[in-house]
N, C-alpha and C. Protein backbone atom coordinates (compact mmCIF):
# COMPACT_ATOMS: atom_id res chain seq x y z
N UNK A 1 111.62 107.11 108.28
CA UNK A 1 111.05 107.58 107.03
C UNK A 1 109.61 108.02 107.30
N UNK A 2 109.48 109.56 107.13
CA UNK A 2 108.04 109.92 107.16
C UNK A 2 107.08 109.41 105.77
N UNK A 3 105.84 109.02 105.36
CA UNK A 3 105.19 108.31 104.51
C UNK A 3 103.96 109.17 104.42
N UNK A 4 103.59 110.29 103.61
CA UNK A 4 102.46 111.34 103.65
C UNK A 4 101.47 111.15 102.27
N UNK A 5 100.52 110.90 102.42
CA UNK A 5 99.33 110.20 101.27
C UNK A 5 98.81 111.59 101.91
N UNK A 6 98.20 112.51 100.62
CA UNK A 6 97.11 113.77 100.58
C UNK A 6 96.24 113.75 99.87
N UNK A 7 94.98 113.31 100.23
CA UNK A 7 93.77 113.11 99.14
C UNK A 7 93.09 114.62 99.06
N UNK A 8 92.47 114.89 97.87
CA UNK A 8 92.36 116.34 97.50
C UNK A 8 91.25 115.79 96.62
N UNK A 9 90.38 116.93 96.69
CA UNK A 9 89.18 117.11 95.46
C UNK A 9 87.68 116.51 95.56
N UNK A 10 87.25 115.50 94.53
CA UNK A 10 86.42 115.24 95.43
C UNK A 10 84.94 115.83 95.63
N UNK A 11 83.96 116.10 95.41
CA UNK A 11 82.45 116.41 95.52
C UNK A 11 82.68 117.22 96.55
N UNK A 12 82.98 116.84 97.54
CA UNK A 12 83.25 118.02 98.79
C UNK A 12 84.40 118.60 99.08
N UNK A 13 85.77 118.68 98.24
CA UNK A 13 86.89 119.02 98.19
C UNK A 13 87.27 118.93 99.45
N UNK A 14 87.26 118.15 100.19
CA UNK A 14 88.02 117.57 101.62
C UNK A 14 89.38 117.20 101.53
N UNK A 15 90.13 118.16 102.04
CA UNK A 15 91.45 117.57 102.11
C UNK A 15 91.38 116.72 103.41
N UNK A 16 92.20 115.65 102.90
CA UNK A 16 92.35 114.21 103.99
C UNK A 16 93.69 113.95 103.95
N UNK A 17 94.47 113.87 104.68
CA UNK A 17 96.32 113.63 105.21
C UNK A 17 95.86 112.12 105.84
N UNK A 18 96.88 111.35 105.56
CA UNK A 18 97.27 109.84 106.55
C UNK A 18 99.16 110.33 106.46
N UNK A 19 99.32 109.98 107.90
CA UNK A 19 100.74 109.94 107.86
C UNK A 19 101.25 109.26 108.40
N UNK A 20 102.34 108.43 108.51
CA UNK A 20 102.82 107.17 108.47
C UNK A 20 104.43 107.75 109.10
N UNK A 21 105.22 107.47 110.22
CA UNK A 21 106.12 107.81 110.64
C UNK A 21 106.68 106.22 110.79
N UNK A 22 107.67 106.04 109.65
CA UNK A 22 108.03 104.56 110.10
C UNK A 22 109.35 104.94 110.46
N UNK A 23 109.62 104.60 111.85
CA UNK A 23 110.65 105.11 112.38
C UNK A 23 112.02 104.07 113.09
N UNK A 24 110.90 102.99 113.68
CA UNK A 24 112.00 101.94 113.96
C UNK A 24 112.53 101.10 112.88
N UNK A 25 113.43 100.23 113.00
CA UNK A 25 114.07 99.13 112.02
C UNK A 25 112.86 98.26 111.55
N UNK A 26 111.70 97.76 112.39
CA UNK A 26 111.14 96.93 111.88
C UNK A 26 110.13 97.95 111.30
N UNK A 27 109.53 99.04 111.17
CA UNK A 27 108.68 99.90 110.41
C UNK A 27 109.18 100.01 109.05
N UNK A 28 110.53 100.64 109.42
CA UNK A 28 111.03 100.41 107.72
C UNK A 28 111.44 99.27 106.76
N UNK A 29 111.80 98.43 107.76
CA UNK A 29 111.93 97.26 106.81
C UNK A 29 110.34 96.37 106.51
N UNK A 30 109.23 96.91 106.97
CA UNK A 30 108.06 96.77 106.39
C UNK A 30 107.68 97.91 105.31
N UNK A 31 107.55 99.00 105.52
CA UNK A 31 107.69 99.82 104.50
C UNK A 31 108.04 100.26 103.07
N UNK A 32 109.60 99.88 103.28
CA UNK A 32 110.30 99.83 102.19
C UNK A 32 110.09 99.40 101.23
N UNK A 33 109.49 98.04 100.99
CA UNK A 33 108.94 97.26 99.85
C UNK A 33 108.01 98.06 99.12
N UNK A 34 107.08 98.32 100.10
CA UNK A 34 105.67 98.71 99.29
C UNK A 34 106.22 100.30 98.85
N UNK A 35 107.09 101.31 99.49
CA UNK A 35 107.73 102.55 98.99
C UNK A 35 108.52 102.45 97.52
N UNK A 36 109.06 101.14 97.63
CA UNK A 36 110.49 100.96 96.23
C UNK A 36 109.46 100.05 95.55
N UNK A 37 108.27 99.54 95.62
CA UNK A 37 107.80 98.83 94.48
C UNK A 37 107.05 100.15 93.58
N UNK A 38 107.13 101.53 93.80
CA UNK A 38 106.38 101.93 93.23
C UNK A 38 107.02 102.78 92.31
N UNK A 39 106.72 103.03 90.66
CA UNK A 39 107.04 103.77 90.04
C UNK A 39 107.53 105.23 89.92
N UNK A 40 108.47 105.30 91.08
CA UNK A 40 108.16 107.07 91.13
C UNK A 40 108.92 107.57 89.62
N UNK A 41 110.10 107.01 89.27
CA UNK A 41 110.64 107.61 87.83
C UNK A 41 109.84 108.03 87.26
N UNK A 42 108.91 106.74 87.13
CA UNK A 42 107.63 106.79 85.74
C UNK A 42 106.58 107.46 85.91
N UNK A 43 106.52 108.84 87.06
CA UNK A 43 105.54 110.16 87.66
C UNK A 43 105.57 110.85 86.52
N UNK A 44 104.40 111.48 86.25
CA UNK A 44 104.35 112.13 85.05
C UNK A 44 104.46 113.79 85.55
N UNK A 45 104.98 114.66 84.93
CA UNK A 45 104.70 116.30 86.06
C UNK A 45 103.89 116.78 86.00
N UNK A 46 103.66 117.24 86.70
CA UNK A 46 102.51 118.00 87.24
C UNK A 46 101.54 118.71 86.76
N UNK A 47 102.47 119.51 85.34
CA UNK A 47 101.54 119.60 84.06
C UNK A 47 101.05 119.11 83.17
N UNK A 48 101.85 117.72 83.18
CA UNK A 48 100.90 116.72 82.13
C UNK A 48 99.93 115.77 83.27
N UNK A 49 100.17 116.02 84.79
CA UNK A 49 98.89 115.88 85.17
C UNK A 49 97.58 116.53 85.44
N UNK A 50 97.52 117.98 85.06
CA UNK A 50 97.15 118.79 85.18
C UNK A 50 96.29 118.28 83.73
N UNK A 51 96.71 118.40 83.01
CA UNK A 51 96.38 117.76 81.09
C UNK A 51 95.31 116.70 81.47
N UNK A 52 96.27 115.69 82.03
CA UNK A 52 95.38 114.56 82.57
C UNK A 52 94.14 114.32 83.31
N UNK A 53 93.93 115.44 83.95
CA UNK A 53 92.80 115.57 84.80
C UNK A 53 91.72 116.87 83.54
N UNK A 54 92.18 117.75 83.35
CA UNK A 54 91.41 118.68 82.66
C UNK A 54 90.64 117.24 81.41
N UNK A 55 91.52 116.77 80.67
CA UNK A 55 90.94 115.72 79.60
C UNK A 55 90.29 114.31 79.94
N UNK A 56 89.89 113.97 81.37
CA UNK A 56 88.92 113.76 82.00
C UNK A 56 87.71 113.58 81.05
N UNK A 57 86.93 112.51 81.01
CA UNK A 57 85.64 112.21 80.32
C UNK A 57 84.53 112.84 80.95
N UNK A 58 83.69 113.31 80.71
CA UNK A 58 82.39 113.90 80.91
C UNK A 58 81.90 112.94 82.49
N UNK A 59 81.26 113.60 83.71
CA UNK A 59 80.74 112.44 84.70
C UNK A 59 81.87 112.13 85.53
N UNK A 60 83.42 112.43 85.17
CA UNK A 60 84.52 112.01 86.00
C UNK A 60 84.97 113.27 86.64
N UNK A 61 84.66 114.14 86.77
CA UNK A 61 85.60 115.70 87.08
C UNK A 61 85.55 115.78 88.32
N UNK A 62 84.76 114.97 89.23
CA UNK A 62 85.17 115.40 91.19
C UNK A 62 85.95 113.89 91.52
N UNK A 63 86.86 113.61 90.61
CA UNK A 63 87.78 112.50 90.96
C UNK A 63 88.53 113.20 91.92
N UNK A 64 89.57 112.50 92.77
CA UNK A 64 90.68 112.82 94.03
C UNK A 64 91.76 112.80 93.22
N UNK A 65 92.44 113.68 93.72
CA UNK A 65 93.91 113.69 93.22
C UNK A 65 95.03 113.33 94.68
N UNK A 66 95.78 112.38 94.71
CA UNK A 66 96.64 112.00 95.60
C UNK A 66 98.30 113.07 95.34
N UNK A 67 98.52 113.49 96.33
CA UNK A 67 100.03 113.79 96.29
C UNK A 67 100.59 113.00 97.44
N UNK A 68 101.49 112.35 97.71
CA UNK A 68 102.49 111.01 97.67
C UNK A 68 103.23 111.36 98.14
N UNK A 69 103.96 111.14 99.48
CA UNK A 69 105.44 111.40 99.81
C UNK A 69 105.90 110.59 100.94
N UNK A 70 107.48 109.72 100.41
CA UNK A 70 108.02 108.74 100.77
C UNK A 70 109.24 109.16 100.81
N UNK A 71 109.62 109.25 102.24
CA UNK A 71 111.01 110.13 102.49
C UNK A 71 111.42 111.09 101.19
N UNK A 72 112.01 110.94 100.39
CA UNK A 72 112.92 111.59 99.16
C UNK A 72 111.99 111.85 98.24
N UNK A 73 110.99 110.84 97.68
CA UNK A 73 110.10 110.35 96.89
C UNK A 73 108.71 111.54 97.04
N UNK A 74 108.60 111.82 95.62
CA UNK A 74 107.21 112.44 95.83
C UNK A 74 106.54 112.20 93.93
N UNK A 75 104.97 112.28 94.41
CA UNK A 75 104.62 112.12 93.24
C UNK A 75 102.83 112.49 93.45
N UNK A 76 102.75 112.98 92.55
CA UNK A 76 100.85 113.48 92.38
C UNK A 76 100.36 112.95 90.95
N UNK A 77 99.20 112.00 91.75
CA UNK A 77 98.58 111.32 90.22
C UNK A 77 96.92 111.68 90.99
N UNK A 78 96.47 111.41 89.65
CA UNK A 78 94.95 111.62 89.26
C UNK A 78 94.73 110.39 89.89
N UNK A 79 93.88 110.30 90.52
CA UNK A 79 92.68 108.65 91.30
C UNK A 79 92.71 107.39 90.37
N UNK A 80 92.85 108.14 88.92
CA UNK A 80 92.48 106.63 88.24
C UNK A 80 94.07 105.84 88.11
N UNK A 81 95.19 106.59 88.05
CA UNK A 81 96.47 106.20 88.03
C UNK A 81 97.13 105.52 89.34
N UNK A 82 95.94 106.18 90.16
CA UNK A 82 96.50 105.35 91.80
C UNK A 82 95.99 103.52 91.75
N UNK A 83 96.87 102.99 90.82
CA UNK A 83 96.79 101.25 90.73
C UNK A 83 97.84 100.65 91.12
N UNK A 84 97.62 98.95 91.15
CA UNK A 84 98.76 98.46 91.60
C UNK A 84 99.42 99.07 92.85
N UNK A 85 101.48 99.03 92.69
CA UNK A 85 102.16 99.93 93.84
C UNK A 85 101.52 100.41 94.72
N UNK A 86 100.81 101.64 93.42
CA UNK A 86 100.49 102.80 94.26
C UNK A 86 98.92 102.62 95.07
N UNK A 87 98.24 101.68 94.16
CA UNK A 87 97.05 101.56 95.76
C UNK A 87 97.64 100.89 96.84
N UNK A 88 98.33 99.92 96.88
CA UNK A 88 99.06 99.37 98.21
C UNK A 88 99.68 100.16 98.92
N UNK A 89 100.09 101.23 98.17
CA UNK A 89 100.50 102.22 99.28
C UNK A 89 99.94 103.23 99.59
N UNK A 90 98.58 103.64 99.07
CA UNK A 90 97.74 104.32 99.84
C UNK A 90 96.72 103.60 100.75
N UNK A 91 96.68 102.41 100.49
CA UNK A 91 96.13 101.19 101.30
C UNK A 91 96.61 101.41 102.46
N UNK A 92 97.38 101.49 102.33
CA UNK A 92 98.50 100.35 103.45
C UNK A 92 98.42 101.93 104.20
N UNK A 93 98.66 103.40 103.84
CA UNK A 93 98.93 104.49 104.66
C UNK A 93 97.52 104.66 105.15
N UNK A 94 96.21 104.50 104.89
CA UNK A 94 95.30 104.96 104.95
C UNK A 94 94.57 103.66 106.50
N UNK A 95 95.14 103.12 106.07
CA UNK A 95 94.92 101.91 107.22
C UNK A 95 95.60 102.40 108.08
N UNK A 96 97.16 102.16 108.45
CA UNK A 96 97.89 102.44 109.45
C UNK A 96 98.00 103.96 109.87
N UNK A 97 98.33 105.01 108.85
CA UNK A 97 98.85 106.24 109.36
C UNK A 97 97.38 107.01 110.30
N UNK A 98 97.97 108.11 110.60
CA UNK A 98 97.04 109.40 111.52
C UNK A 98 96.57 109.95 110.73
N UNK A 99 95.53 109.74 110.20
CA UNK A 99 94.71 110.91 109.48
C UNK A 99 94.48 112.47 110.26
N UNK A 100 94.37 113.35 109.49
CA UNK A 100 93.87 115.25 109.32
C UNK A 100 92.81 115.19 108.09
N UNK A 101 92.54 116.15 108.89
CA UNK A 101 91.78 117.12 107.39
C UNK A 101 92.30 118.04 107.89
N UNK A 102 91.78 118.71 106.18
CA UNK A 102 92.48 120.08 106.05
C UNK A 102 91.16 120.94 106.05
């Protein structure tokens, strides 16, 4: 299972990649948890995150936007929605995986 966290935006609009190739039995069966604990159903699309970020409070507008991808699984939330699950699993990719910039 490839595991791809894309941080975007940002004061200096730096795109930043961590990627995470969990490939043996024991990678994925570490993985998996923190991949299936996370809400992907409950992803909102892309245009009501788009909503979500434009309606942004005054002082918040160079927040990061994450796009998310867990084998099958994909999902793009605004910085402040990356809680719980989903910080453990940008935690957890940002620690272990190979970072890029873009």
């Amino acid at each position: 299972m490839k595991i791809t966290v894309q941080r975007s935006g940002g004061v200096a609009a730096i795109t930043r990649v961590w990627t995470v190739d969990a490939a043996s039995s024991e990678d994925k069966q570490r993985w998996m948890p923190i991949v299936e604990a996370c809400p992907w159903d409950q992803v909102p699309s892309r245009g009501q995150v788009a909503g979500q970020v434009a309606g942004q409070v005054a002082g918040q507008a160079d927040r990061f936007m994450y796009s998310i991808r867990a084998g099958q699984h994909r999902a793009t939330l605004p910085e402040t929605a990356v809680t719980g699950p989903w910080h453990t699993l940008v935690e957890h990719a940002k620690v272990e995986g190979r970072e890029t910039l873009r």
